[in-house]
Protein backbone atom coordinates (compact mmCIF):
# COMPACT_ATOMS: atom_id res chain seq x y z
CA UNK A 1 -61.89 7.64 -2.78
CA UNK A 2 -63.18 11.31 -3.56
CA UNK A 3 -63.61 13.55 -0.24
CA UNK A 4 -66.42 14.33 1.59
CA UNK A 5 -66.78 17.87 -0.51
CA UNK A 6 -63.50 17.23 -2.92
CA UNK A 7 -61.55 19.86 -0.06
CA UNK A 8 -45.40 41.75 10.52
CA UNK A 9 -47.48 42.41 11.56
CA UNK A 10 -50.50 42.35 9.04
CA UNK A 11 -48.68 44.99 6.73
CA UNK A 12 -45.15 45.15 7.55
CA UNK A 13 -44.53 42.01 9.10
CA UNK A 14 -46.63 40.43 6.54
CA UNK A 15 -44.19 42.17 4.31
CA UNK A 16 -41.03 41.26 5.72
CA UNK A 17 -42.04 37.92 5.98
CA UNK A 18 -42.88 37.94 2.15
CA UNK A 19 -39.34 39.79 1.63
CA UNK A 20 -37.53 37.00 3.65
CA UNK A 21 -38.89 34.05 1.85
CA UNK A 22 -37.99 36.22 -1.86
CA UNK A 23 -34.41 36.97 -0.41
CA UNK A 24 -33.80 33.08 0.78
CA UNK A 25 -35.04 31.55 -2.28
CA UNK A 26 -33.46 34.16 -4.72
CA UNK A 27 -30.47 31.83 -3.35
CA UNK A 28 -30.60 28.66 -2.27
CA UNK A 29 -34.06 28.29 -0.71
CA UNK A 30 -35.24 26.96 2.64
CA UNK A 31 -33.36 24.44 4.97
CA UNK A 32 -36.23 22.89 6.51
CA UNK A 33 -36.94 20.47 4.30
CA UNK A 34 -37.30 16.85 4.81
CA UNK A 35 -37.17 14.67 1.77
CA UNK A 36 -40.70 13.24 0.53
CA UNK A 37 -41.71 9.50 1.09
CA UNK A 38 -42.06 8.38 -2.56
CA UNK A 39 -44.85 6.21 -3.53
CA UNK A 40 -43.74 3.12 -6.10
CA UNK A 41 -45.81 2.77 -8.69
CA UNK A 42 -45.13 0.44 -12.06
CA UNK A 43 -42.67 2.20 -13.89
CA UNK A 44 -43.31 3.62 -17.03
CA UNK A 45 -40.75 1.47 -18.94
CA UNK A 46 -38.43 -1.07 -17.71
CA UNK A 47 -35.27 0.80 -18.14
CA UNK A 48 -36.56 3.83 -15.98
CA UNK A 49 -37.02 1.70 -13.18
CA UNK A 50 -35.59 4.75 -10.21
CA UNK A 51 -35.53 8.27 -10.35
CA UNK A 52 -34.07 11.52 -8.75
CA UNK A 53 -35.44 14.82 -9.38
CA UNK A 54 -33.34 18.02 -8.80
CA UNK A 55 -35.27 21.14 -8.56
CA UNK A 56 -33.18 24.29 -10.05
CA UNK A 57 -33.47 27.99 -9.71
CA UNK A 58 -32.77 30.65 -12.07
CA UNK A 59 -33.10 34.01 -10.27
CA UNK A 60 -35.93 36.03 -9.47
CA UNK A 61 -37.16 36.61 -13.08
CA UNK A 62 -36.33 33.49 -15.29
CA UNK A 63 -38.74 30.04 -14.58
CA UNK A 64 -36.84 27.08 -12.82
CA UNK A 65 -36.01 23.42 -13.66
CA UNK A 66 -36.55 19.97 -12.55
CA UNK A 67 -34.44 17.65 -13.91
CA UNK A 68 -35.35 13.60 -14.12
CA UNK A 69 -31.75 11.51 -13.38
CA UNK A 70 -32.00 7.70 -14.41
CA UNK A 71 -30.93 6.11 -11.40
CA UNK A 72 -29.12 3.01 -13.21
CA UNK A 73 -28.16 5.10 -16.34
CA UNK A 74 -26.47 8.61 -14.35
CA UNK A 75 -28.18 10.36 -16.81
CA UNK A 76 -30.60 13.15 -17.21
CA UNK A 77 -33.82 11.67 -18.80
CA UNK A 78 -35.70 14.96 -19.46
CA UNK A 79 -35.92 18.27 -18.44
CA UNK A 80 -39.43 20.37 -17.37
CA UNK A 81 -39.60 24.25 -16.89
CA UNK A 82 -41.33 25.08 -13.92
CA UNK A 83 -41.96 28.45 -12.27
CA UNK A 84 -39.90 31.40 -10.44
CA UNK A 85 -37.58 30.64 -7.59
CA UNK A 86 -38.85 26.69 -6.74
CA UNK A 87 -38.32 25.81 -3.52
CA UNK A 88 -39.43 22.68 -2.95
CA UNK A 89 -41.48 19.41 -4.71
CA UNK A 90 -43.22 16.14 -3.41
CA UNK A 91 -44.25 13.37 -5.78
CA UNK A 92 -48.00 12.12 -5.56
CA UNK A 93 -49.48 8.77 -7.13
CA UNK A 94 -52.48 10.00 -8.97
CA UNK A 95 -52.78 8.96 -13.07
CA UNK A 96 -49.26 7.96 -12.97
CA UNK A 97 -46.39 9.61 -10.94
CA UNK A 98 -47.11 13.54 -10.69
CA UNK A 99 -44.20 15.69 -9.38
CA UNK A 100 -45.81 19.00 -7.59
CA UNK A 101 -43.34 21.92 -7.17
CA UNK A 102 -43.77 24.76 -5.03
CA UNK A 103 -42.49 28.32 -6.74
CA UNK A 104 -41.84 30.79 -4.12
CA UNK A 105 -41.39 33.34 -6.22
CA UNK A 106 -45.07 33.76 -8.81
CA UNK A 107 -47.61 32.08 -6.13
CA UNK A 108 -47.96 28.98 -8.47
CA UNK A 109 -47.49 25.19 -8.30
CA UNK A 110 -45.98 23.51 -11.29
CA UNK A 111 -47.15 19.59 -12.29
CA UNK A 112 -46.00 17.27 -14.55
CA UNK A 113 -45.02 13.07 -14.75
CA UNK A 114 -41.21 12.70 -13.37
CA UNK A 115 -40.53 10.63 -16.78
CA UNK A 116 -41.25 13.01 -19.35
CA UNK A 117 -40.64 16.97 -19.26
CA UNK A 118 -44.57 17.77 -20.84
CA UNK A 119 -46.57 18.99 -20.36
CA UNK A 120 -46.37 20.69 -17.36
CA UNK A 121 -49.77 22.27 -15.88
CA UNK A 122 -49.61 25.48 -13.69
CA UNK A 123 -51.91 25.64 -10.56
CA UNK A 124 -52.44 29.25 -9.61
CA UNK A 125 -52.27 29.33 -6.17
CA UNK A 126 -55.35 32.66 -4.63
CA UNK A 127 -54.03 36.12 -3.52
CA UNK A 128 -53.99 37.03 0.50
CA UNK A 129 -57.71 37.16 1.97
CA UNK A 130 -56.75 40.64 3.13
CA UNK A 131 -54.57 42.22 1.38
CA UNK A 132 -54.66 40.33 -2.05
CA UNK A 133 -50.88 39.50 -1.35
CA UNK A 134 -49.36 36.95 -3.55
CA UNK A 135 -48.80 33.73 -2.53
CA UNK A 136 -45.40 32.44 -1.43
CA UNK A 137 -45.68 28.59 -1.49
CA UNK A 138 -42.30 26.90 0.01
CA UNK A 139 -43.74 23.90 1.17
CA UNK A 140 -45.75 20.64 -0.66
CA UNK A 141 -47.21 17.17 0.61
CA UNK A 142 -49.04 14.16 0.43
CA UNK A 143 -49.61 11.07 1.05
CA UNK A 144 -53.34 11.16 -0.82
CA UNK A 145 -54.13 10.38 -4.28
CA UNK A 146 -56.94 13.25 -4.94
CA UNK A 147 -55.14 16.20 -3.01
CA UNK A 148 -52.15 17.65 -2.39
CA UNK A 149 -51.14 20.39 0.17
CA UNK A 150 -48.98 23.49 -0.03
CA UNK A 151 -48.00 26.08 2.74
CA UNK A 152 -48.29 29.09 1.66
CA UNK A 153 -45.85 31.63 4.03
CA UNK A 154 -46.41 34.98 2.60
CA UNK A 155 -50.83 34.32 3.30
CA UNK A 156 -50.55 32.35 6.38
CA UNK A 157 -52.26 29.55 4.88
CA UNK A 158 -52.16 26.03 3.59
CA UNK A 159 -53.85 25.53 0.23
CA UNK A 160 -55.54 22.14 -0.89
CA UNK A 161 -55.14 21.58 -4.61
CA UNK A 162 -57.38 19.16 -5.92
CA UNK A 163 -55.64 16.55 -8.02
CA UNK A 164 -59.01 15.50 -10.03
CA UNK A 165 -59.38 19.27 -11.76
CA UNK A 166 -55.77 21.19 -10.82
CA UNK A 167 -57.17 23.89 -8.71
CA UNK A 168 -56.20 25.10 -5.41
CA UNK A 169 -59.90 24.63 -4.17
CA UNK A 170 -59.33 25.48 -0.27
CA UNK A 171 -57.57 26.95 2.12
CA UNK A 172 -57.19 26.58 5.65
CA UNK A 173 -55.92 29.28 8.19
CA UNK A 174 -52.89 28.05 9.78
CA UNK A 175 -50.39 30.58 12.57
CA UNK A 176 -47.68 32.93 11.31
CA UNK A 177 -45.22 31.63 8.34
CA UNK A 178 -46.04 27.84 7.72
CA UNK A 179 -42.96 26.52 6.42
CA UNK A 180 -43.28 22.80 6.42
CA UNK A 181 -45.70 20.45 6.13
CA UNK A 182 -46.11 16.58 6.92
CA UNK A 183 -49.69 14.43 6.44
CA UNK A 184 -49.86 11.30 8.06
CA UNK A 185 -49.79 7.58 5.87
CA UNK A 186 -53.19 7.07 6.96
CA UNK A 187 -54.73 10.64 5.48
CA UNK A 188 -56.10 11.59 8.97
CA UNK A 189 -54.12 14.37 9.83
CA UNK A 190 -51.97 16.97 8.41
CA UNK A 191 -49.65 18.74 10.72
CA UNK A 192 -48.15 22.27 9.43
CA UNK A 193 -44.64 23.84 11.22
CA UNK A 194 -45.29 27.61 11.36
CA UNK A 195 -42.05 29.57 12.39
CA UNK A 196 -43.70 32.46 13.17
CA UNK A 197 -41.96 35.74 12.70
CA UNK A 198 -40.98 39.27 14.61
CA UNK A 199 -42.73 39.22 17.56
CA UNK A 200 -45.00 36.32 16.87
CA UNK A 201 -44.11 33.38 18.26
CA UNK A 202 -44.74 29.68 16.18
CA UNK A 203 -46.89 27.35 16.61
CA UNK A 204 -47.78 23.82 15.15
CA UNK A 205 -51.06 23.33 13.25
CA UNK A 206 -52.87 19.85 13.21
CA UNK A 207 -55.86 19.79 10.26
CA UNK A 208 -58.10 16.77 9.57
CA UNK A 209 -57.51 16.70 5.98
CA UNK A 210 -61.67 14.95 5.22
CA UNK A 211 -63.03 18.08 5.88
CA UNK A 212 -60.23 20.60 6.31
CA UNK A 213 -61.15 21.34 9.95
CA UNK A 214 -58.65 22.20 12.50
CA UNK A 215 -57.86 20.44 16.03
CA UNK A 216 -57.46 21.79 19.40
CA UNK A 217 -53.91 23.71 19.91
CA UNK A 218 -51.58 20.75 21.15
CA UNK A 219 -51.53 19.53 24.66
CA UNK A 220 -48.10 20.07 26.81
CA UNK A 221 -46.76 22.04 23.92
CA UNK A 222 -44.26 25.15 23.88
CA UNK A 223 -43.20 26.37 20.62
CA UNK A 224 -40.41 29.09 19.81
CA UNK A 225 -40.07 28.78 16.47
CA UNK A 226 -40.60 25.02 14.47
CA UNK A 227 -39.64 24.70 11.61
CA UNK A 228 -39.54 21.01 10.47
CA UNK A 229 -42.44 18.14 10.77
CA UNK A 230 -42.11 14.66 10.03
CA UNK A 231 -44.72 11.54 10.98
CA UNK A 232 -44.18 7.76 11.78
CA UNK A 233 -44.68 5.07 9.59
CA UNK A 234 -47.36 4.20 11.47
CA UNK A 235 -49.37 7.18 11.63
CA UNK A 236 -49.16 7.29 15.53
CA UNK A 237 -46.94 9.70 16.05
CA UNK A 238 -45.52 13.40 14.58
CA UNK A 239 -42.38 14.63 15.73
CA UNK A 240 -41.75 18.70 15.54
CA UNK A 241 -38.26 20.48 15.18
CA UNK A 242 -38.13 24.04 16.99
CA UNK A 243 -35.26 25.49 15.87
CA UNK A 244 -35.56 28.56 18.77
CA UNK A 245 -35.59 25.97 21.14
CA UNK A 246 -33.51 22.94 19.58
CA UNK A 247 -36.13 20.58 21.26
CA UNK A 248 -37.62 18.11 18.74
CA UNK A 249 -41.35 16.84 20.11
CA UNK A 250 -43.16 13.36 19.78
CA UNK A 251 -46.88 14.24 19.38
CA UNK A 252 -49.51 11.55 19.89
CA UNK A 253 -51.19 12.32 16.87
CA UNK A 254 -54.61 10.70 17.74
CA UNK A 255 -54.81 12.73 21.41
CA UNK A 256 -53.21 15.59 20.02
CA UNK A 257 -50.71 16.20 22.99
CA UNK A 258 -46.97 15.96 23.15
CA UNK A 259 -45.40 13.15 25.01
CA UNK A 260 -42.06 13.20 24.60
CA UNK A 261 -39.32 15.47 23.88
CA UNK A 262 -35.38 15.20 23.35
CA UNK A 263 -33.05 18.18 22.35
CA UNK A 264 -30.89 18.57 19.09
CA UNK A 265 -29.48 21.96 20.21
CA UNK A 266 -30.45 25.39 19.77
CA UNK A 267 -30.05 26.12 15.86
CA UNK A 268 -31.46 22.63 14.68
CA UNK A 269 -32.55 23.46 11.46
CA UNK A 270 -33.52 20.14 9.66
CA UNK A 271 -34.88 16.81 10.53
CA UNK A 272 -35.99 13.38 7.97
CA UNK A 273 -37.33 10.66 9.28
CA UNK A 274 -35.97 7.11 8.66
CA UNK A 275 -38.62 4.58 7.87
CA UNK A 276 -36.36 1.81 7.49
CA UNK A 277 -34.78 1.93 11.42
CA UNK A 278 -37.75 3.79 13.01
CA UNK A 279 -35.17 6.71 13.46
CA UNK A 280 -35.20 11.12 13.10
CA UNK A 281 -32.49 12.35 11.76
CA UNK A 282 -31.45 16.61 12.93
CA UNK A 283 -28.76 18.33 11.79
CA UNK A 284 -27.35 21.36 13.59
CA UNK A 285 -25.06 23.49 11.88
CA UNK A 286 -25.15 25.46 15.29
CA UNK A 287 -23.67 22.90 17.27
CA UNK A 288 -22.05 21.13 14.30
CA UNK A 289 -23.83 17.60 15.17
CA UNK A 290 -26.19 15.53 13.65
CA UNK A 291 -28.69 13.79 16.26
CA UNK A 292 -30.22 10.38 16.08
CA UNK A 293 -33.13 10.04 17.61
CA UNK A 294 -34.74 6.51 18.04
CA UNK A 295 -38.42 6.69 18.00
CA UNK A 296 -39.29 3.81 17.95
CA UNK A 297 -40.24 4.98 21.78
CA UNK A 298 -41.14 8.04 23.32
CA UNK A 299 -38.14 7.76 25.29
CA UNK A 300 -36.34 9.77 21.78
CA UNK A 301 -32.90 8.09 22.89
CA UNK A 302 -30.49 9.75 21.08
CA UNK A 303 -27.04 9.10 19.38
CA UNK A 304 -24.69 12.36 18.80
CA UNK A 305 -22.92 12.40 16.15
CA UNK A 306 -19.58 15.33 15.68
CA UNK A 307 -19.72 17.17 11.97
CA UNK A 308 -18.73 20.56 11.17
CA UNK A 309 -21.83 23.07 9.65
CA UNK A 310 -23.83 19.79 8.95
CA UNK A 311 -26.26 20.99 6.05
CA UNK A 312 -28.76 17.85 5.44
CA UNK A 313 -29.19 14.29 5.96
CA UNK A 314 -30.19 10.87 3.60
CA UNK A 315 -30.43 7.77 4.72
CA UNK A 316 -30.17 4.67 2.85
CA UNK A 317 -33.37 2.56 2.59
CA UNK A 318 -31.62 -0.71 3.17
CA UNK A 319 -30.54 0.81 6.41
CA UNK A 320 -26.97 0.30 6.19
CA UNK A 321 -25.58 4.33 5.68
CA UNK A 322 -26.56 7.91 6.33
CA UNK A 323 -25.57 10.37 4.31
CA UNK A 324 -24.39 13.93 5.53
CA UNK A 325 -23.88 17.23 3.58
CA UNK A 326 -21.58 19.72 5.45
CA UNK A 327 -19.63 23.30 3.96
CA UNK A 328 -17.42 25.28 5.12
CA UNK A 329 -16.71 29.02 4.12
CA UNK A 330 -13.39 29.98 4.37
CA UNK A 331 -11.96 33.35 2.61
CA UNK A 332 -15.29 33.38 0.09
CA UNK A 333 -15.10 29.69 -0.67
CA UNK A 334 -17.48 27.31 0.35
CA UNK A 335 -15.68 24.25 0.69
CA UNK A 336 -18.44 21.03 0.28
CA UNK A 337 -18.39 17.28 1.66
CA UNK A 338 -20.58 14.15 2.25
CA UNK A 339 -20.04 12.38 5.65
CA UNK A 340 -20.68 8.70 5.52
CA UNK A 341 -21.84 6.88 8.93
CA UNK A 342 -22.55 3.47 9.53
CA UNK A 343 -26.29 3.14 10.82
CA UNK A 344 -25.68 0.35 13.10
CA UNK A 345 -23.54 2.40 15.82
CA UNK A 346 -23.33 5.93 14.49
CA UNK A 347 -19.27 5.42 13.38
CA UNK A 348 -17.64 7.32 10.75
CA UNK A 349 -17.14 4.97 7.60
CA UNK A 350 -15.63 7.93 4.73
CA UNK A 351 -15.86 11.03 4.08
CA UNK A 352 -16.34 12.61 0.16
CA UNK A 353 -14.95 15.89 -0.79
CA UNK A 354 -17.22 17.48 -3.45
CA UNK A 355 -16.35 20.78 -4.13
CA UNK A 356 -14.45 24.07 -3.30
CA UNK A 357 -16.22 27.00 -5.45
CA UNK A 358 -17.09 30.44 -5.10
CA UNK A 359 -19.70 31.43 -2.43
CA UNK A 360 -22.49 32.63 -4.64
CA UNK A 361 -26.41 31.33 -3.10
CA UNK A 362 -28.20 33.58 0.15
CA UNK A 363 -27.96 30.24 2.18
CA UNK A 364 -25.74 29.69 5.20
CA UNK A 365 -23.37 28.87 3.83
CA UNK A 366 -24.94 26.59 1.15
CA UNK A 367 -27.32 24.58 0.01
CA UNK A 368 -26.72 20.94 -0.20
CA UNK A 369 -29.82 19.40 -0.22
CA UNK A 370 -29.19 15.67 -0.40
CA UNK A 371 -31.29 12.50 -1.25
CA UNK A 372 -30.84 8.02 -1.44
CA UNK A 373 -32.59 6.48 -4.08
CA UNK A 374 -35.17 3.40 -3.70
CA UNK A 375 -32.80 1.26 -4.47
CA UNK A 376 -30.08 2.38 -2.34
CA UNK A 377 -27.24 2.73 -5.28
CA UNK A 378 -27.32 6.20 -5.47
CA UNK A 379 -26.82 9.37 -3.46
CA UNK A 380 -27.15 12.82 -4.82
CA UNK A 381 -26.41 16.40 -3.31
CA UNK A 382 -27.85 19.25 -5.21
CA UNK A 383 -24.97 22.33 -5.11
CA UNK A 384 -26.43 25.54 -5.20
CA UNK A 385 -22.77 27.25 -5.03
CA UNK A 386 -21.06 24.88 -7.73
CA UNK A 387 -23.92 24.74 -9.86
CA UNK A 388 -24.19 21.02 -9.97
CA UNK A 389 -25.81 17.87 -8.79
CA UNK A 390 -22.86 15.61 -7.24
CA UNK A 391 -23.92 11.41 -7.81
CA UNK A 392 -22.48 9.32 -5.23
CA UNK A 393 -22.10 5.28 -5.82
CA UNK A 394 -22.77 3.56 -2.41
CA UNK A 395 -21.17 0.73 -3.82
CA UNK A 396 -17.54 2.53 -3.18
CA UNK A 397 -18.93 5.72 -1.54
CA UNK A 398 -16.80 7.54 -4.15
CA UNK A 399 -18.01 10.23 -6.54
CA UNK A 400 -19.48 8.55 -10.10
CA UNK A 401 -19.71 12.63 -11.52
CA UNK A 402 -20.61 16.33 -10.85
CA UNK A 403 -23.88 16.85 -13.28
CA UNK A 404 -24.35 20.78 -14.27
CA UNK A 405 -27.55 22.04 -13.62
CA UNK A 406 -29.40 23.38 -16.88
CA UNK A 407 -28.38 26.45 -18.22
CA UNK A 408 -29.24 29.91 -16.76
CA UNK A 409 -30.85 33.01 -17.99
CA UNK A 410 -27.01 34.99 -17.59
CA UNK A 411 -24.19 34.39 -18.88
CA UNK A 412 -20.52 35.04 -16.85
CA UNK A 413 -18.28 38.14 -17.52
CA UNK A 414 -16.58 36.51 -20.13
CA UNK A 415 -19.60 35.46 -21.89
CA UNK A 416 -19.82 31.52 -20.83
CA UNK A 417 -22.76 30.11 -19.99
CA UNK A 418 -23.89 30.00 -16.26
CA UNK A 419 -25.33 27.36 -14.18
CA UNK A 420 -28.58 27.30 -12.54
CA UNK A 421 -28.44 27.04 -8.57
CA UNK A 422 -30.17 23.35 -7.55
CA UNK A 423 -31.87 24.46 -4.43
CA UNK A 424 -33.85 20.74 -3.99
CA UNK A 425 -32.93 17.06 -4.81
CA UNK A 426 -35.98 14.88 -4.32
CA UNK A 427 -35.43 10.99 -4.15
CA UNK A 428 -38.22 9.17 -6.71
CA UNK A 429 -39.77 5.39 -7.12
């Protein structure tokens, strides 16, 4: 249905902000991502029936990758060049399956269909209102067919790019650094995480995505620094990490207040929400413990849940597993595993090693983004360090195989190729 109208501290804060977002994503990129809700769709030919995307940088000056990995097959499908330092991606249902991908590093948006690598459209996201600085997105979502939303850090701003025409048509104000983003199932409201920087504190936005108007500040909220957003399944409720205060917050989205709270521990850093048991998933690599959270009430009872430098968390749809990335650095290394609990109670089934590689990616210490697909066969954990995308089977929780990322723009001291760094693994139809 089209829309109603198809929708630091300014210099050297704004600057440093803009610096901190280059100097994370030259790495690894941001760790406050939860993994998109995909959208199934027909596929586009029977033996493509799942998908994983892995979103790859390749340094500050050379455009990125996202690979497409047949589920059934292991195997990469096709490859699409994307923009500098990508962050982060959500797929949208709108004339197929579009996969949206935010690169930090040129202000732009890259699109193209998750089954075939072209072509790939560019949306140029506008320059600062004040300062014409570049835009920094790190952030996409949707759960709309005709627009999809993109914080923009280094402006301040979320952007609306509409799907019909592939133009960042609007933008909304938002507070200090908007890092993540999370739009309710029923398109009614859009709630963006800003972690605020220096001597501002955060905040948490709450836009009515019709007409790109924002609500009243939240009711019976205090906010240090949030940096991850997730909604219910049914629409009713948003629940806000603050990493400054390791509280995570149930907001009643319709009366915009806060009514109910539960901490993860100062240093929470990431947080997915489970569809399949109703649950919120935050990892602390603080603390070293992963949280459950049960909110199916406002009550947020909580399971804890012991792991050393947890990174990032996948559930399994069927609801039988979740899946936990951890590393360790020890004397340069960065030492990699996958954590496997049993969702009924919280026990510890296995654990995976992955891998033990040279410390090379700005993250602490490393990027493992990690991602279930649909059809709960798979798991895969994107390696910035190693360079690689390590596939899980959950038939035997054991490693199937370490893919390489594609090929970067340098080559090693004795002249072999070199890796790009997968900074994003995004779980498809």
């Amino acid at each position: 249905m089209q829309k109603l109208v198809a929708r630091g501290l300014i210099t050297r804060a704004r600057a440093a902000a803009v610096l901190f977002v280059m100097l994370i994503c030259s790495g690894c990129g941001e760790t406050f991502r939860p993994v998109a809700t995909p959208i199934a769709p027909n596929p586009p030919n029977p033996s493509f029936a799942h998908v994983a995307l892995v979103i790859s940088s390749n340094g500050p000056d050379n455009p990125g990758a996202s690979t497409s990995i047949d589920v059934s097959g292991d195997t990469a499908v096709s490859q699409s060049t994307v923009g500098l330092m990508p962050v982060h991606a959500a797929i949208v249902q709108n004339n197929g399956i579009r996969v949206y991908v935010a690169n930090s590093g040129d202000g732009t948006v890259s699109v193209f269909s998750s089954s075939s690598a072209t072509p790939v459209s560019t949306v140029s996201l506008p320059t600062g209102p004040y300062n014409n600085t570049q835009a920094s997105p790190v952030f996409v979502n949707s759960t709309e067919a005709d627009a999809v939303w993109v914080a923009d850090a280094a402006n301040n701003q979320v952007d609306e790019i509409l799907t019909s025409n592939g133009i960042a048509a609007y933008q909304v104000a938002v507070g200090v650094d908007p890092v993540a983003l999370a739009e309710t199932p029923n398109t009614q409201k859009l709630f963006v995480a800003n972690r605020g920087s220096g001597g501002s504190g955060g905040s948490v936005t709450s836009i009515n995505p019709s007409d790109r108007s924002l609500n009243p500040p939240i009711a019976n909220a205090t906010w240090i620094s949030p940096v991850a957003v997730a909604v219910r399944a049914d629409s009713q409720r948003a629940y806000v990490l603050d990493q400054g205060s390791g509280m995570v917050s149930a907001i009643d989205t319709f009366a915009g207040a806060v009514v109910g709270s539960a901490s993860a521990g100062v240093g929470a850093n990431f947080m997915v929400y489970d569809p399949t048991l109703n649950r919120v998933y935050v990892a602390n690599p603080v603390a070293n413990t992963v949280t459950l959270l049960d909110v199916s009430s406002d009550a947020l009872s909580a399971v804890v849940i012991p792991i050393a430098h947890p990174v990032s968390v996948a559930a399994l749809p069927d609801g039988s597993r979740v899946y936990i990335s951890s590393a360790t650095v020890s004397a340069g290394n960065v030492i990699s595993q996958v954590t496997v609990i049993n969702a009924s109670d919280g026990s510890l089934k296995t654990a995976i090693p992955l891998n033990t590689v040279k410390q090379g990616c700005v993250a602490n210490p490393s990027e493992l983004e990690i991602a279930a697909s649909a059809d709960s066969t798979r798991v895969y954990v994107g390696n910035c360090d190693a360079g690689n995308v390590s596939i899980i089977t959950t038939l035997t929780d054991s490693l199937v195989l370490q893919m390489p990322a594609p090929q970067a723009a340098g080559v090693a001291s004795d002249g072999s190729p070199l890796p790009q760094n997968p900074v994003f693994v995004l779980a498809g139809p």
